[in-house]
C-alpha atoms as a PDB file:
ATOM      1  CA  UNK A   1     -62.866 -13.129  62.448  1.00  0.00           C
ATOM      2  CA  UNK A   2     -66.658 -10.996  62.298  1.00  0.00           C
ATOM      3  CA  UNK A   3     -66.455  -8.388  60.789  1.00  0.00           C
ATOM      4  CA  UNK A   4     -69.204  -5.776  61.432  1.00  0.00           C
ATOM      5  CA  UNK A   5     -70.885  -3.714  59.108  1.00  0.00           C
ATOM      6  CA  UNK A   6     -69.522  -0.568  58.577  1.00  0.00           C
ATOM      7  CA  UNK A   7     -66.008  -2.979  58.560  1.00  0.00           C
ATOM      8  CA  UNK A   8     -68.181  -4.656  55.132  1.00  0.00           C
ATOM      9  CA  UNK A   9     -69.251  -1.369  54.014  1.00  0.00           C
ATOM     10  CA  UNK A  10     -65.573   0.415  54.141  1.00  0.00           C
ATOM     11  CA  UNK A  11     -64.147  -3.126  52.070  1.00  0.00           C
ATOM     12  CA  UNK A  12     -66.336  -2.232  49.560  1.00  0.00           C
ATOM     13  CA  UNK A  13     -65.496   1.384  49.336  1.00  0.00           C
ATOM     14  CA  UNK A  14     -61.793   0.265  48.952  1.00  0.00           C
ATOM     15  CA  UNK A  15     -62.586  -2.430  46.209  1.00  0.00           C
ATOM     16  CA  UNK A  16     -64.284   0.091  44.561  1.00  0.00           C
ATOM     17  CA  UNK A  17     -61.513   2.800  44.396  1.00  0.00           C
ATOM     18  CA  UNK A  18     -59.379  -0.394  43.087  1.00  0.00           C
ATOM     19  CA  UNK A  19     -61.893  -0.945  40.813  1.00  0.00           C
ATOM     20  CA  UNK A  20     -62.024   2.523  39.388  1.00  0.00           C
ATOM     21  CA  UNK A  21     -58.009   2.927  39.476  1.00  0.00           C
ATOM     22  CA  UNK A  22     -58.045  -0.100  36.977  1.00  0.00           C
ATOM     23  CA  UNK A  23     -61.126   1.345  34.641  1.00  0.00           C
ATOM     24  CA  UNK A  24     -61.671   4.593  33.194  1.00  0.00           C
ATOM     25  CA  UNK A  25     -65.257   4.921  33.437  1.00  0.00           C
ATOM     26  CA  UNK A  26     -65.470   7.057  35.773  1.00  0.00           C
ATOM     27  CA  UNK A  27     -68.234   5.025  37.744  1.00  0.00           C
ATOM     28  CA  UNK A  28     -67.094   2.987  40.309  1.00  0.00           C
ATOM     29  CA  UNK A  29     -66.072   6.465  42.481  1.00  0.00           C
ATOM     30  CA  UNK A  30     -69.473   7.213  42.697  1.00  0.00           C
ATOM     31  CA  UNK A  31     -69.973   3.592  44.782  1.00  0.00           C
ATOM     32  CA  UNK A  32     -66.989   4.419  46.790  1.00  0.00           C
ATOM     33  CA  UNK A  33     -67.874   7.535  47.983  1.00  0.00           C
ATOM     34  CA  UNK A  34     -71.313   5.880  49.083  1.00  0.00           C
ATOM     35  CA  UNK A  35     -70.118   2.479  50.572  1.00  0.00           C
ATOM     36  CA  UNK A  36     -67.376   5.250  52.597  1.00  0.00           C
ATOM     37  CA  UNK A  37     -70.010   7.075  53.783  1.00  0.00           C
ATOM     38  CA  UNK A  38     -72.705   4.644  54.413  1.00  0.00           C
ATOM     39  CA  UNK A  39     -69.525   3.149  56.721  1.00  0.00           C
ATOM     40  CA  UNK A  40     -68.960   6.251  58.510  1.00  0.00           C
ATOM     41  CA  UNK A  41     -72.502   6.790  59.167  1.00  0.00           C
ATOM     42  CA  UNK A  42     -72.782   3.100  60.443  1.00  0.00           C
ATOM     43  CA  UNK A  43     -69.964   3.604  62.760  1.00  0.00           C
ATOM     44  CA  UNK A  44     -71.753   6.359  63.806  1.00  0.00           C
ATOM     45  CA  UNK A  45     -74.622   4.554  64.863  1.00  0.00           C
ATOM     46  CA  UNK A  46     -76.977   6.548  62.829  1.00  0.00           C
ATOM     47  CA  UNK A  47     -77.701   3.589  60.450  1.00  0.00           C
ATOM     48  CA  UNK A  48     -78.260   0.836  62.711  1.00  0.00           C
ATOM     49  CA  UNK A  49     -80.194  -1.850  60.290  1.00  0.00           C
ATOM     50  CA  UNK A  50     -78.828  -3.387  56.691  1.00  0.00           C
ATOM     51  CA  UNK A  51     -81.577  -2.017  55.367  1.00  0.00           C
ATOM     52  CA  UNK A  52     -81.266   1.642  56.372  1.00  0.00           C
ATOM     53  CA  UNK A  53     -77.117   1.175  54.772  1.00  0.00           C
ATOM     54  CA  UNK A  54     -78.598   0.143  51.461  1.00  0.00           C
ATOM     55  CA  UNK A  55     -80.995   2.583  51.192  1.00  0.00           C
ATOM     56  CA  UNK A  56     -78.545   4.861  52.524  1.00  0.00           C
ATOM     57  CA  UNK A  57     -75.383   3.620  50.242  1.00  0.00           C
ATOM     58  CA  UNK A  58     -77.874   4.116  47.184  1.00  0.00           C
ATOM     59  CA  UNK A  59     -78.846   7.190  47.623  1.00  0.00           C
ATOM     60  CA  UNK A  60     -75.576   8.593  48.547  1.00  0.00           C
ATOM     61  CA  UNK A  61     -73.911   7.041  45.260  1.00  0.00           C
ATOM     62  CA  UNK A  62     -76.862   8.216  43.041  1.00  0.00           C
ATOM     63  CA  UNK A  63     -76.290  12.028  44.318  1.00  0.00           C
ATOM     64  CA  UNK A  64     -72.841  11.340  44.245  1.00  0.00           C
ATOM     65  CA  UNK A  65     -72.913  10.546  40.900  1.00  0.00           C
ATOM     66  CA  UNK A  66     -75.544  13.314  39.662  1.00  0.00           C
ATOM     67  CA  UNK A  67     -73.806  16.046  41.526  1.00  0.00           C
ATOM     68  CA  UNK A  68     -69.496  15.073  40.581  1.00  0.00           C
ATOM     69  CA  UNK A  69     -69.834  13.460  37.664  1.00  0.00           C
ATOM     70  CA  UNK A  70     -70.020  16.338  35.264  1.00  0.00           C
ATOM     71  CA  UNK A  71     -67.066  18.469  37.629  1.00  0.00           C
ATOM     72  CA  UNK A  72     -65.071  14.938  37.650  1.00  0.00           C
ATOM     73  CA  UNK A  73     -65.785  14.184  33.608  1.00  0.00           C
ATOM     74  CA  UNK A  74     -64.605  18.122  32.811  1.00  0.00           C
ATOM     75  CA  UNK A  75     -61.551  17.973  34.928  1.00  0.00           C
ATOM     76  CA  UNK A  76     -60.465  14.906  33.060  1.00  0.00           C
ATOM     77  CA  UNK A  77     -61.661  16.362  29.877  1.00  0.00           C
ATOM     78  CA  UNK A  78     -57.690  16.741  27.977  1.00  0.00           C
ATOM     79  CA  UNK A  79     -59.860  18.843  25.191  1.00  0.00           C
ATOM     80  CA  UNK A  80     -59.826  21.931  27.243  1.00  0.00           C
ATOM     81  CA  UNK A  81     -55.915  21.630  28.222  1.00  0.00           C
ATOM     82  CA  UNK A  82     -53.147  23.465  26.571  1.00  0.00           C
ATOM     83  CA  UNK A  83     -51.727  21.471  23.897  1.00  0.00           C
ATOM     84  CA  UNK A  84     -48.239  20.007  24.320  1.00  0.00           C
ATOM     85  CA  UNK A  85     -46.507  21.644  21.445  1.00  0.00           C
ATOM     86  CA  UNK A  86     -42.636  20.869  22.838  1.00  0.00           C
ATOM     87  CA  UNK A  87     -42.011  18.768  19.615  1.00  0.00           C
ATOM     88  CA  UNK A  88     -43.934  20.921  16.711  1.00  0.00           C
ATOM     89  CA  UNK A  89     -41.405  22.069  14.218  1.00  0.00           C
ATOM     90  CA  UNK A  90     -39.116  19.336  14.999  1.00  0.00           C
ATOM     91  CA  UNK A  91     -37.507  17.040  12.434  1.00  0.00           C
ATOM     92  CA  UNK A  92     -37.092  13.538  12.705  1.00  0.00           C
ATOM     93  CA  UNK A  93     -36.793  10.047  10.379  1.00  0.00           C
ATOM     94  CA  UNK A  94     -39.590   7.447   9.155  1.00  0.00           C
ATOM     95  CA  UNK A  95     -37.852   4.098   9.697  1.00  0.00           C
ATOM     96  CA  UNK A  96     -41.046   2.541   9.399  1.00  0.00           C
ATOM     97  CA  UNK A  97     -43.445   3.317   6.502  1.00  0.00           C
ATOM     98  CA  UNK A  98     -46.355   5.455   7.975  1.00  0.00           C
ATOM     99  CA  UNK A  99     -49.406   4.054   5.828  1.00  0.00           C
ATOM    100  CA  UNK A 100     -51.810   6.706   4.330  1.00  0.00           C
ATOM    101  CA  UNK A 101     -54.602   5.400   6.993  1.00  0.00           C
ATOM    102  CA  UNK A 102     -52.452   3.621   9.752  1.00  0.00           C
ATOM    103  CA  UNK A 103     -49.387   4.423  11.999  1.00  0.00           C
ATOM    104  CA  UNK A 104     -46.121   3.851  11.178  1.00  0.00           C
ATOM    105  CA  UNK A 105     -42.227   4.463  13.359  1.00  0.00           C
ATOM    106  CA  UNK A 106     -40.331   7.610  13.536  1.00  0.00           C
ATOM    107  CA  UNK A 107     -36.946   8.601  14.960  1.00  0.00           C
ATOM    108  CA  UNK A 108     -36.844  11.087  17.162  1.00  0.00           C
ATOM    109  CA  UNK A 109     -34.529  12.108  20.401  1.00  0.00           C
ATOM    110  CA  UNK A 110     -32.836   8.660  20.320  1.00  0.00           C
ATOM    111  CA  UNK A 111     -36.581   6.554  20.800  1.00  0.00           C
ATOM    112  CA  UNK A 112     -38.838   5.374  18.171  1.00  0.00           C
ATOM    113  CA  UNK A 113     -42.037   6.898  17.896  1.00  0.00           C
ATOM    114  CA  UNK A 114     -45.284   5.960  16.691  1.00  0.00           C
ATOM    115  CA  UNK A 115     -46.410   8.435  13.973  1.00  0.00           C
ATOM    116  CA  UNK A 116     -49.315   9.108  11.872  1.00  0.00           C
ATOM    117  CA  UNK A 117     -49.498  11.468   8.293  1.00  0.00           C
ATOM    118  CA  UNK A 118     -51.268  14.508   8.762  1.00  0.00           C
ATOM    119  CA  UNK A 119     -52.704  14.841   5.135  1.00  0.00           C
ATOM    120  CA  UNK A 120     -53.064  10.736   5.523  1.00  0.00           C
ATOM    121  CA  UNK A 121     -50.672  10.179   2.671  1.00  0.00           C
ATOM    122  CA  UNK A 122     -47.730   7.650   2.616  1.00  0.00           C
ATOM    123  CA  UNK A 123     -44.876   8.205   3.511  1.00  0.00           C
ATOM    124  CA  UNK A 124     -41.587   6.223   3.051  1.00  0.00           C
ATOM    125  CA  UNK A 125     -39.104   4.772   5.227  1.00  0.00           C
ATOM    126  CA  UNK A 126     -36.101   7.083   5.010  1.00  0.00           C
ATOM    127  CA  UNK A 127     -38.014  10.045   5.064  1.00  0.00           C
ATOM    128  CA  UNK A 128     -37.647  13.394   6.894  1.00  0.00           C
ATOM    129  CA  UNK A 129     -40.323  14.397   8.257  1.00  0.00           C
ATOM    130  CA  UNK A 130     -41.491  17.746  10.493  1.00  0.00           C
ATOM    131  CA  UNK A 131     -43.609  16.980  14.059  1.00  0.00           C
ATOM    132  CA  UNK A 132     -46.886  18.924  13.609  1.00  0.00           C
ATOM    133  CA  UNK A 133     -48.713  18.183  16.374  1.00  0.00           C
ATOM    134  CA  UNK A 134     -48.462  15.390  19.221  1.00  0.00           C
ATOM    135  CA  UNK A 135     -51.267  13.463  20.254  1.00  0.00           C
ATOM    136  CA  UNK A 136     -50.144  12.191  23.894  1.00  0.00           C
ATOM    137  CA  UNK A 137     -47.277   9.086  22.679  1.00  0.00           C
ATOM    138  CA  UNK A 138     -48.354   9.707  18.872  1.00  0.00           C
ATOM    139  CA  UNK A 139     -46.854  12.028  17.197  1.00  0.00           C
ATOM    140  CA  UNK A 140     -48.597  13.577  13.780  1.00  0.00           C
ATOM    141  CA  UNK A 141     -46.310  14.209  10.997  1.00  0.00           C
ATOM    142  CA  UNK A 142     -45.364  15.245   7.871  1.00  0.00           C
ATOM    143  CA  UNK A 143     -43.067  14.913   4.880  1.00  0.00           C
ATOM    144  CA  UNK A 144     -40.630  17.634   4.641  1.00  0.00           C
END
C-alpha cells in the first residue's frame, strides 16, 4: 500500500496529538496543527513538492506555536481557577504519621488520603486533624 503525501503528513499530525495526550508539555500540538494543515493544503494541491510541505509544515507549527501557546499555557494555568474548598473545615484521622517535611495518610470519607502539615510540623498517627486547604489528591492539614 502507497501512501501519498498528505496521507504521510495527516499520520504525523495524529502521532503527534498521541504524543501530546501522553506528555504535558504542551509542544507536540503545535506539530499537529502544522503536519494537519500542511495535509490539507497538500490535498489541496496547493503544495505540490516535499519541499514546499516542509517549509510549509515549519512555518505553520512555528506560528502555531508563537501565536496559541501563551492562550493554550493560560487556559491550563490551575493558578487562576477557583480553589476547590469542598473539604476545608473538615475533620478527619492521621493513620499514617505526616512527617514535618513529607506526606503522610489521612482518613477521610471512607478513603485514605495523602496529607501534608500546614505549619510542616509532625503529626502523629491517631490524630485529628482539620482539612485546610486541598491541593488536587493532597490534602493540607492540621492538628486540631
Amino acid at each position: 500500500m502507497d501512501l501519498s503525501l498528505p496521507q504521510i503528513w495527516l499520520i504525523v499530525g495524529l502521532i503527534m496529538l498521541i504524543a501530546e495526550l501522553v506528555s504535558v508539555l504542551l509542544v507536540f500540538v503545535f506539530f499537529a496543527i502544522g503536519a494537519l494543515f500542511t495535509s490539507l493544503l497538500a490535498a489541496l494541491g496547493l503544495l505540490t513538492s516535499t519541499e514546499s510541505q516542509i517549509i510549509a509544515f515549519s512555518v505553520i507549527s512555528l506560528v502555531a506555536m508563537l501565536v496559541l501557546r501563551k492562550h493554550a499555557r493560560r487556559l491550563l494555568d490551575r493558578k487562576g481557577a477557583s480553589e476547590y474548598n469542598e473539604f476545608v473545615g473538615e475533620t478527619a484521622m492521621v493513620i499514617k504519621d505526616i512527617p514535618a517535611e513529607g506526606e503522610g495518610k489521612i482518613y477521610y470519607r471512607g478513603a485514605e488520603w495523602k496529607a501534608n502539615s500546614v505549619n510542616h510540623t509532625l503529626i502523629a498517627a491517631g490524630s485529628k486533624v482539620v482539612i485546610k486547604k486541598a491541593d488536587g489528591i493532597l490534602l493540607i492539614v492540621e492538628e486540631s
